[in-house]
N, C-alpha and C. Protein backbone atom coordinates (compact mmCIF):
# COMPACT_ATOMS: atom_id res chain seq x y z
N UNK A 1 107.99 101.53 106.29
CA UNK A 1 107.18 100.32 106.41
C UNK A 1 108.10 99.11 106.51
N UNK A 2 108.98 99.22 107.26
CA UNK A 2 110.05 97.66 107.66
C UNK A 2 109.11 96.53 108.50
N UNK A 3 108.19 96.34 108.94
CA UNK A 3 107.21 95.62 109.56
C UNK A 3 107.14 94.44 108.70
N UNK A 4 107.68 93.42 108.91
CA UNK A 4 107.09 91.88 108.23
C UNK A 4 105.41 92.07 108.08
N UNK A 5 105.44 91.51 106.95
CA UNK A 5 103.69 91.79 106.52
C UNK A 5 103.90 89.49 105.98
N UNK A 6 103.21 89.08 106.49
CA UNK A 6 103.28 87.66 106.69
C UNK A 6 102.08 87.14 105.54
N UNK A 7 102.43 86.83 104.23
CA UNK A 7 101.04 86.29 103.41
C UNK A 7 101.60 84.72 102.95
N UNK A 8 100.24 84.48 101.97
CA UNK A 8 100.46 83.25 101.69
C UNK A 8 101.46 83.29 100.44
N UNK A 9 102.15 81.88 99.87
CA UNK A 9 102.49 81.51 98.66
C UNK A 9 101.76 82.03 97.31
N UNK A 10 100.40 82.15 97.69
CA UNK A 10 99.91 82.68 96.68
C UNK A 10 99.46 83.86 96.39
N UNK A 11 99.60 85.03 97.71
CA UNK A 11 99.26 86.54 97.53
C UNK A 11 100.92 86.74 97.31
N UNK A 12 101.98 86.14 98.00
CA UNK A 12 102.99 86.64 97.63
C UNK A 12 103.18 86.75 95.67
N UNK A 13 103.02 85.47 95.12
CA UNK A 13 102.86 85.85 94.01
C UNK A 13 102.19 86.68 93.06
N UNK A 14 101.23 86.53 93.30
CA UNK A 14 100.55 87.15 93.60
C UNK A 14 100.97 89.22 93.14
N UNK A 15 100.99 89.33 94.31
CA UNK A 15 102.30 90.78 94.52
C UNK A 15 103.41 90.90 93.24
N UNK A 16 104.19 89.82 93.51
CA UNK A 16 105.26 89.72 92.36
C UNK A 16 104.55 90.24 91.05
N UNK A 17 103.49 89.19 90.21
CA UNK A 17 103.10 89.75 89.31
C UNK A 17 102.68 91.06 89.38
N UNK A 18 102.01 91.31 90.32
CA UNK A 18 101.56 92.55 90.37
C UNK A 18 102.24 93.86 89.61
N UNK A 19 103.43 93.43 90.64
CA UNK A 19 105.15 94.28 90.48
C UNK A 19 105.25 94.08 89.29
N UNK A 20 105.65 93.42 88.79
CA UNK A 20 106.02 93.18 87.28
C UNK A 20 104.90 93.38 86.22
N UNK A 21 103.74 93.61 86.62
CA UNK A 21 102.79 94.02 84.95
C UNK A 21 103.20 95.47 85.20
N UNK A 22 103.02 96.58 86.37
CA UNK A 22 103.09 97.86 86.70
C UNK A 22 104.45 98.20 85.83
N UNK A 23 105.58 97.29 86.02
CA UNK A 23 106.82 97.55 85.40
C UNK A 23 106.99 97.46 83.71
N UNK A 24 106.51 96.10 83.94
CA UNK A 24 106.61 96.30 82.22
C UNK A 24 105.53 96.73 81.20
N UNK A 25 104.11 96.81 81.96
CA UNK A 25 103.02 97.25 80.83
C UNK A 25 103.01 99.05 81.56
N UNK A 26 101.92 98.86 82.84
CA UNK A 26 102.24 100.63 82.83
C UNK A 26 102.90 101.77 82.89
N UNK A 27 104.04 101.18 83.78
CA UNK A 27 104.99 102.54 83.36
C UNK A 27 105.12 102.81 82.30
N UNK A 28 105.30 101.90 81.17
CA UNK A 28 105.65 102.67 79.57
C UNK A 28 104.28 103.13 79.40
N UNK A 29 103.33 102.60 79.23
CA UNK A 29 102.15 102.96 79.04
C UNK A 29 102.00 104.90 79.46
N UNK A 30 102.08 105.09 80.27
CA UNK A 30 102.48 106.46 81.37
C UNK A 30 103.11 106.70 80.50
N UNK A 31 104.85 106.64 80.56
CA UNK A 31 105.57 107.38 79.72
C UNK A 31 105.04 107.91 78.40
N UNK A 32 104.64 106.96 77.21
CA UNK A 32 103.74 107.29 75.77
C UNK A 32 102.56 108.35 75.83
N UNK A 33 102.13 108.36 77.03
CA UNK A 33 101.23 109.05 77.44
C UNK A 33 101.66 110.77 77.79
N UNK A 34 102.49 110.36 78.64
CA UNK A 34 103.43 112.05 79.01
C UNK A 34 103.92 112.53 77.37
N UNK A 35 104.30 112.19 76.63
CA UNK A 35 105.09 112.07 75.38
C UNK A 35 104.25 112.36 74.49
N UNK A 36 102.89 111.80 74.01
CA UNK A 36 102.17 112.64 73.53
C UNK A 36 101.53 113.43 74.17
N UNK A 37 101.43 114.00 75.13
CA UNK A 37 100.70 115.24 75.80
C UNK A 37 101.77 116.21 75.21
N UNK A 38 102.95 115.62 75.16
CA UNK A 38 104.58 117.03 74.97
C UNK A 38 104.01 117.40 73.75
N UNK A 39 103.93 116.66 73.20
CA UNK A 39 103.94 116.55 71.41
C UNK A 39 102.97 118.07 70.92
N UNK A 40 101.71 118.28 72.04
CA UNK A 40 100.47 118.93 71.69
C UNK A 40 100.98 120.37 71.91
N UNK A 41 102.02 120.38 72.58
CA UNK A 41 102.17 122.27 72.55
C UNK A 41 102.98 122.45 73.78
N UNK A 42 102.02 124.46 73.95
CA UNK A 42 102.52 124.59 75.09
C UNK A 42 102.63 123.58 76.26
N UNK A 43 103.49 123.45 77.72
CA UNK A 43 103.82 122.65 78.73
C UNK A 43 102.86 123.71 79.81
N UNK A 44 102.62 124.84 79.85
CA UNK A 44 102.32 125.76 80.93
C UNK A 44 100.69 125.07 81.15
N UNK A 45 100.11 125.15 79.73
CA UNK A 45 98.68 124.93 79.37
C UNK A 45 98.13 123.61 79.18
N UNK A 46 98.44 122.97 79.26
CA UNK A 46 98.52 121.37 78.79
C UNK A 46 97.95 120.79 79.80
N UNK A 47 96.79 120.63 80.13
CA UNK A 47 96.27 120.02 81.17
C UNK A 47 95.99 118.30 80.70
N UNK A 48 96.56 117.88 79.42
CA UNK A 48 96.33 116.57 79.26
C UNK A 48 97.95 116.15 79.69
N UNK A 49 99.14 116.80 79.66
CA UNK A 49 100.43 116.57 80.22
C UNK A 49 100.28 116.64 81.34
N UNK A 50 99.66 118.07 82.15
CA UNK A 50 99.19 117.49 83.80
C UNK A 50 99.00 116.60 84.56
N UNK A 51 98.09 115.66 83.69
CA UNK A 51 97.00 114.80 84.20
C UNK A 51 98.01 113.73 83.51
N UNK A 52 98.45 113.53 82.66
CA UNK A 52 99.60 111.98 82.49
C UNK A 52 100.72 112.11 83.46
N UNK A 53 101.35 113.34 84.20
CA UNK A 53 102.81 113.53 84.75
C UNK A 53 101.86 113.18 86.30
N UNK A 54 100.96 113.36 86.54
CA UNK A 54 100.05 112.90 87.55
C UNK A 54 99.86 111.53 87.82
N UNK A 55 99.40 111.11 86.64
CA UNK A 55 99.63 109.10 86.86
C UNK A 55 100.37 109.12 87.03
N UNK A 56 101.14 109.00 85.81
CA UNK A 56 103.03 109.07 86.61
C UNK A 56 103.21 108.82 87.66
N UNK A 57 103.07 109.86 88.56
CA UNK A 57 103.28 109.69 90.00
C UNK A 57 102.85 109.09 90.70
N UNK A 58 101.90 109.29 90.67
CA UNK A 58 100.54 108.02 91.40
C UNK A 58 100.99 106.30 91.12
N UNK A 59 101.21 105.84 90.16
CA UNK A 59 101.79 104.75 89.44
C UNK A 59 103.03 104.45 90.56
N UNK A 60 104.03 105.38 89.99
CA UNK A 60 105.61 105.26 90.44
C UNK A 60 105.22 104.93 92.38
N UNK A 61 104.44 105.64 92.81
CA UNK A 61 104.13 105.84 94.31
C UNK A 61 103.49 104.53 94.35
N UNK A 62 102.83 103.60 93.82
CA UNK A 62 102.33 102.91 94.00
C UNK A 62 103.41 101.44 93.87
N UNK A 63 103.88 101.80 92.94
CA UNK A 63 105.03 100.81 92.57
C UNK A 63 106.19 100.28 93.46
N UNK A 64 106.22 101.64 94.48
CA UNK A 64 107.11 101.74 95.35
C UNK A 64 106.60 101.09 96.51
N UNK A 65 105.54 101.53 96.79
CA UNK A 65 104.99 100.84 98.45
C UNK A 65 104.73 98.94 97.84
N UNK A 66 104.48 98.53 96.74
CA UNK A 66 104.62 97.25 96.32
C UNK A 66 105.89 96.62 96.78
N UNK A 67 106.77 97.93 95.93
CA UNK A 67 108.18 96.89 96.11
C UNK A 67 108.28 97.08 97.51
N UNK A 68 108.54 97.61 98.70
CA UNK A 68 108.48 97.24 99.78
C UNK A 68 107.49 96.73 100.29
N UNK A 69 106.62 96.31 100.08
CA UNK A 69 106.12 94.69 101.00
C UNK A 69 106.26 94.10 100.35
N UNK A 70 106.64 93.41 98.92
CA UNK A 70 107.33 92.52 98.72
C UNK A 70 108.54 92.24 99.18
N UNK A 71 109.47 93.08 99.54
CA UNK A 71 110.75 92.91 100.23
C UNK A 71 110.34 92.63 101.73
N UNK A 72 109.72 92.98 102.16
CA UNK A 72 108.94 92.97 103.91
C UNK A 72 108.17 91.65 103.95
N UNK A 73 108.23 90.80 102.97
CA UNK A 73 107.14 89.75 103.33
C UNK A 73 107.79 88.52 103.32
N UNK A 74 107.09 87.92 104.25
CA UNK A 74 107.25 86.45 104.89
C UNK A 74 106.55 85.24 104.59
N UNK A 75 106.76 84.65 103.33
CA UNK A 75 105.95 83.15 102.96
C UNK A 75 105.65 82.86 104.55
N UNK A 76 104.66 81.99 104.71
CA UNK A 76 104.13 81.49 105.67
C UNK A 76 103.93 80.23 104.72
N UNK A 77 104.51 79.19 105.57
CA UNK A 77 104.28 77.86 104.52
C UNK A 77 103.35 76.98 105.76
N UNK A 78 101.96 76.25 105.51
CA UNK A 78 101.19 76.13 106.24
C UNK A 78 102.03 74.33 106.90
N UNK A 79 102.77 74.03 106.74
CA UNK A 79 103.42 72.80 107.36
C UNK A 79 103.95 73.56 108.37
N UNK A 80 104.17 74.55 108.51
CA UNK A 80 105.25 74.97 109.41
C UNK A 80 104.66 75.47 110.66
N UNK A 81 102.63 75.86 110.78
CA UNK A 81 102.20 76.46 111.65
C UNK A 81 102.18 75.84 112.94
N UNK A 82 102.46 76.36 113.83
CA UNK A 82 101.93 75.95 115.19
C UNK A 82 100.54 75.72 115.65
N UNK A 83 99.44 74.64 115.56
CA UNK A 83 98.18 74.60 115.42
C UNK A 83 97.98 74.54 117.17
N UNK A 84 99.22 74.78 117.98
CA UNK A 84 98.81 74.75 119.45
C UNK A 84 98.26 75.99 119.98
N UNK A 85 98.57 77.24 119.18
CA UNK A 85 98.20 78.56 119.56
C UNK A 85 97.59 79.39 118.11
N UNK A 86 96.94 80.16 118.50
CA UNK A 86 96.28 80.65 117.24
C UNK A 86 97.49 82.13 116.45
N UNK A 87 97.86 81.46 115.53
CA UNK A 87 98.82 82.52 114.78
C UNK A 87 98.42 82.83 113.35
N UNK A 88 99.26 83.63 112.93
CA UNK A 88 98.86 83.97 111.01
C UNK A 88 98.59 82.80 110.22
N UNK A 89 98.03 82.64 109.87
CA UNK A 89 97.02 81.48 108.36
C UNK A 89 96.29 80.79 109.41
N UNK A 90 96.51 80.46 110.73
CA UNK A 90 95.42 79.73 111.22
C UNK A 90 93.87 79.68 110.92
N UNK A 91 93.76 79.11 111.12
CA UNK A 91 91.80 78.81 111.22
C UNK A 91 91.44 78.85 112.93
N UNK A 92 90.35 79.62 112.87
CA UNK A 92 90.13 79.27 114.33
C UNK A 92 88.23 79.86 114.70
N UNK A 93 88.28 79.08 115.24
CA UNK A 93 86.29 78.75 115.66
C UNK A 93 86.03 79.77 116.73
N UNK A 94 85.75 80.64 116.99
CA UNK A 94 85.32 81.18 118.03
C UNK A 94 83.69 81.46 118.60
N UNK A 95 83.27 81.74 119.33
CA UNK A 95 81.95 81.76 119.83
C UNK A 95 82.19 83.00 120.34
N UNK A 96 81.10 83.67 120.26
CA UNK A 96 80.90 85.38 120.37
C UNK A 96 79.82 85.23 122.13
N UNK A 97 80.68 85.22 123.54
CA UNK A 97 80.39 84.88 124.94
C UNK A 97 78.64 85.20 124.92
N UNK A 98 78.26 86.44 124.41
CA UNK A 98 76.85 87.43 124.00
C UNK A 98 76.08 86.98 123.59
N UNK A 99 76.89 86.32 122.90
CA UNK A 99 75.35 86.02 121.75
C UNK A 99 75.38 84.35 121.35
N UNK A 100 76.34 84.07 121.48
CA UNK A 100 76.27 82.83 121.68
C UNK A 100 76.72 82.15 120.08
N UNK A 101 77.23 83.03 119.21
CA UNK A 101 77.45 83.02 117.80
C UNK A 101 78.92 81.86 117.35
N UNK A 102 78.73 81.49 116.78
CA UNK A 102 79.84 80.81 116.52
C UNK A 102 80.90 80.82 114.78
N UNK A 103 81.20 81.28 114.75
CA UNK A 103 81.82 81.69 113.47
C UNK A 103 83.30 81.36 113.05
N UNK A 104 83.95 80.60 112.16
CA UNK A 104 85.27 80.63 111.96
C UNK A 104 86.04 81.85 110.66
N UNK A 105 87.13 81.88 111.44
CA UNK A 105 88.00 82.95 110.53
C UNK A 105 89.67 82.46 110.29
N UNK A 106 89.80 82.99 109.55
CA UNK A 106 91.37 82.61 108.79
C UNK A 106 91.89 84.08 109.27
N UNK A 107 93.23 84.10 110.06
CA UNK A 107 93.75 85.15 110.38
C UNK A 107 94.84 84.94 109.00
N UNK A 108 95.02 86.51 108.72
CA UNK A 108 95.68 86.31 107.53
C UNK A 108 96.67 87.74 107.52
N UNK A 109 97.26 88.00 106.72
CA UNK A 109 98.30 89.01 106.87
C UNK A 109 97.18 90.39 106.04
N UNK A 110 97.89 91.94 106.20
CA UNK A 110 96.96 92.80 105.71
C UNK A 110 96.33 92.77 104.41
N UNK A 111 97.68 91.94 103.67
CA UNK A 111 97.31 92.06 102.12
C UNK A 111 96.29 91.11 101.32
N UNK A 112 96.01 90.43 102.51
CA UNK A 112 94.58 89.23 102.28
C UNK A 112 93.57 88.98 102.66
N UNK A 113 93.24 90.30 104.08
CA UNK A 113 92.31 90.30 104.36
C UNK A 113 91.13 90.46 103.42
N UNK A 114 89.65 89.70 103.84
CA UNK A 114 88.84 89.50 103.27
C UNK A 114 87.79 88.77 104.04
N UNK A 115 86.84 89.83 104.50
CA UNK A 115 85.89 89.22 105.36
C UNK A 115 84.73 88.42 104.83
N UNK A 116 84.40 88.61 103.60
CA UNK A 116 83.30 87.89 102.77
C UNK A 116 84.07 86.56 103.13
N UNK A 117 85.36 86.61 102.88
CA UNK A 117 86.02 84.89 102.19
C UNK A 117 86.44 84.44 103.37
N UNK A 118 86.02 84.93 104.79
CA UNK A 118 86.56 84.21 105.98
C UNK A 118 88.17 84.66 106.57
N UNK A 119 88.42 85.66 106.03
CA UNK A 119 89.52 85.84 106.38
C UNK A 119 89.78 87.17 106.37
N UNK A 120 90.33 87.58 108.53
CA UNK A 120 90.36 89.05 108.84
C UNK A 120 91.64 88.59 109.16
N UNK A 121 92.58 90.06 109.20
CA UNK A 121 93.72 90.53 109.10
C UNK A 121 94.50 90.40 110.56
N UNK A 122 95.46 89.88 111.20
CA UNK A 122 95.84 89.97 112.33
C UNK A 122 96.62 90.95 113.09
N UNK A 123 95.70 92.06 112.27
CA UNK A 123 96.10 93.76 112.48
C UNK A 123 95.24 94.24 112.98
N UNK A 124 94.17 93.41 112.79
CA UNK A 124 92.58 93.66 113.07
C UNK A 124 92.02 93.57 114.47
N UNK A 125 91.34 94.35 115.21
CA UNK A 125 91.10 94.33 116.47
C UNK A 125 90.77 92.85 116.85
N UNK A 126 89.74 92.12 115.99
CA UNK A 126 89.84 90.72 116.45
C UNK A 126 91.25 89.55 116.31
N UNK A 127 91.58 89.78 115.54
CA UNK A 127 93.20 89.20 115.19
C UNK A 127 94.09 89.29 116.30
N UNK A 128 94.36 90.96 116.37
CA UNK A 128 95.16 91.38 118.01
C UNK A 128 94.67 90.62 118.56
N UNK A 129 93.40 90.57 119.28
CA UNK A 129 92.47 89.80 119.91
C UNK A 129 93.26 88.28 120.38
N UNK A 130 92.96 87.46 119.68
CA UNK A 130 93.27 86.19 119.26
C UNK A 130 94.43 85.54 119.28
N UNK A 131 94.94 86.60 118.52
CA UNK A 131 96.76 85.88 118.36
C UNK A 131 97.41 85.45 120.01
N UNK A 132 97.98 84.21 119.75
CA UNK A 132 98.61 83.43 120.90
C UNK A 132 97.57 83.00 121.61
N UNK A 133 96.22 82.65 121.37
CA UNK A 133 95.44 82.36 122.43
C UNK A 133 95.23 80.54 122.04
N UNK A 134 95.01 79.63 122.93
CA UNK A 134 95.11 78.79 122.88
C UNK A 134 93.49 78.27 122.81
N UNK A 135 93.46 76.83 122.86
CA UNK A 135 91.85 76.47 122.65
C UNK A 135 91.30 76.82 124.14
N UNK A 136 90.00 77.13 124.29
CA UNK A 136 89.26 77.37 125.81
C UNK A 136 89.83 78.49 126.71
N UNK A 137 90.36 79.08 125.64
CA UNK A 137 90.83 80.62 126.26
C UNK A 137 90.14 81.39 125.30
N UNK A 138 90.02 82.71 126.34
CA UNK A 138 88.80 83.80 125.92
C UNK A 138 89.37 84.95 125.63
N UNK A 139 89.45 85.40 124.54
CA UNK A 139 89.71 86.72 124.11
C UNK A 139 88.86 87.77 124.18
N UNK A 140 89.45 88.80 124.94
CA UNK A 140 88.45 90.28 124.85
C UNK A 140 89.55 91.56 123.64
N UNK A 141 87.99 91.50 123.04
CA UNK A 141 88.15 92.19 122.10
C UNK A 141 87.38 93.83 122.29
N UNK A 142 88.35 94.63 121.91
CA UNK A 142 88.01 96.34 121.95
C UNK A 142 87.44 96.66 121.31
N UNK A 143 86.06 96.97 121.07
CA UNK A 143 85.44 97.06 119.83
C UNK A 143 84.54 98.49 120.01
N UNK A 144 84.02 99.10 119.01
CA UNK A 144 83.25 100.82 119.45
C UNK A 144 82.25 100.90 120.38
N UNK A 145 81.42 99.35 120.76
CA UNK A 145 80.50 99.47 121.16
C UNK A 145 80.74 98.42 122.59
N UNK A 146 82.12 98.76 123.00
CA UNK A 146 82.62 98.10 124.21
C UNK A 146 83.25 96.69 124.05
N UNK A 147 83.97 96.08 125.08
CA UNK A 147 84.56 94.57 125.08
C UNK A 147 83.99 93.97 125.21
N UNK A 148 84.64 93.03 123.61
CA UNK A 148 83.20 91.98 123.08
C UNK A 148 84.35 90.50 123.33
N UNK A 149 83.80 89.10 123.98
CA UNK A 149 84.52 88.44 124.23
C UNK A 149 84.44 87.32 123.79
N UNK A 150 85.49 86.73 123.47
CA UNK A 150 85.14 85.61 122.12
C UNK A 150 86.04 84.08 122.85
N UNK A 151 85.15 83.04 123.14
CA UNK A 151 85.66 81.55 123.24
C UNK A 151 86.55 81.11 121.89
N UNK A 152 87.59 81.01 122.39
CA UNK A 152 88.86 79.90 121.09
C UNK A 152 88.42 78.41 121.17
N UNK A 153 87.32 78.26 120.20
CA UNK A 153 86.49 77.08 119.88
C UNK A 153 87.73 75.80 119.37
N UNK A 154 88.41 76.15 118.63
CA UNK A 154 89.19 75.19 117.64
C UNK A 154 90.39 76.03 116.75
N UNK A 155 91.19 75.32 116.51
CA UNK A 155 92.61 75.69 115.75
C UNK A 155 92.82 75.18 114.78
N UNK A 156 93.18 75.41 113.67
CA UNK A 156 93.25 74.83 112.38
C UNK A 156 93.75 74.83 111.34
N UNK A 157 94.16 74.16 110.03
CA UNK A 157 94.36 75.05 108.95
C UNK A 157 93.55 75.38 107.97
């Protein structure tokens, strides 16, 4: 996963903490856990040692794909955007050609997507879509139920 993953100031932190409660509260947490499962007996039979050497892993695996997109990620500081073309943190207005819909979205990196809160991922078929498109240019978008085509209403932050 070497791919720049592009979030804000505040999912990056976000992440960080993340990283750091996993480090300092659950892994030990896990460990105390493996440790008394040892304590109970046999290792062959021990399906409560199973099931802790299992988090374990799950945890550690999880810990790991953290620390690389935290190493893979790119503050995006919103002074710095180009509001001439539609890129990551932008805002942008589009009108749905069909239906005549008009809706704005925050293109945002994977780790912030969130369609309730206005903001799809620019991984996302509409994102692909979009990215580099300027105002009064029309994006066709690939969607299951054929190419759906969307007016670049406005640019923003």
């Amino acid at each position: 996963m070497s791919d720049v993953m592009y979030v804000s100031k505040e999912a990056f932190e976000r992440m960080k903490e993340e990283l750091q409660h996993m480090k300092a509260v659950e892994r030990p947490a896990a460990s105390r856990a493996i440790a008394e499962a040892r304590e109970k007996g046999d290792l062959k039979e021990n399906a409560e040692y199973d099931a802790a050497k299992e988090a374990q892993g799950i945890l550690e695996a999880k810990m790991k794909l953290l620390e690389t997109q935290v190493a893979s990620a790119r503050v995006v500081d919103p002074n710095d955007i180009d509001l001439s073309k539609v890129s990551v943190m932008t805002k942008v207005t589009i009108t749905n050609m069909a239906t005549k819909k008009t809706m704005t979205y925050q293109l945002v990196g994977e780790k912030e997507a969130d369609l309730k809160a206005g903001k799809i991922s620019v991984g996302s078929p509409i994102g692909k879509g979009l990215l580099g498109k300027v105002i009064g240019d029309i994006a066709e978008v690939q969607a299951p139920t054929g190419i759906i085509k969307f007016k670049v209403e406005n640019i923003g932050i």
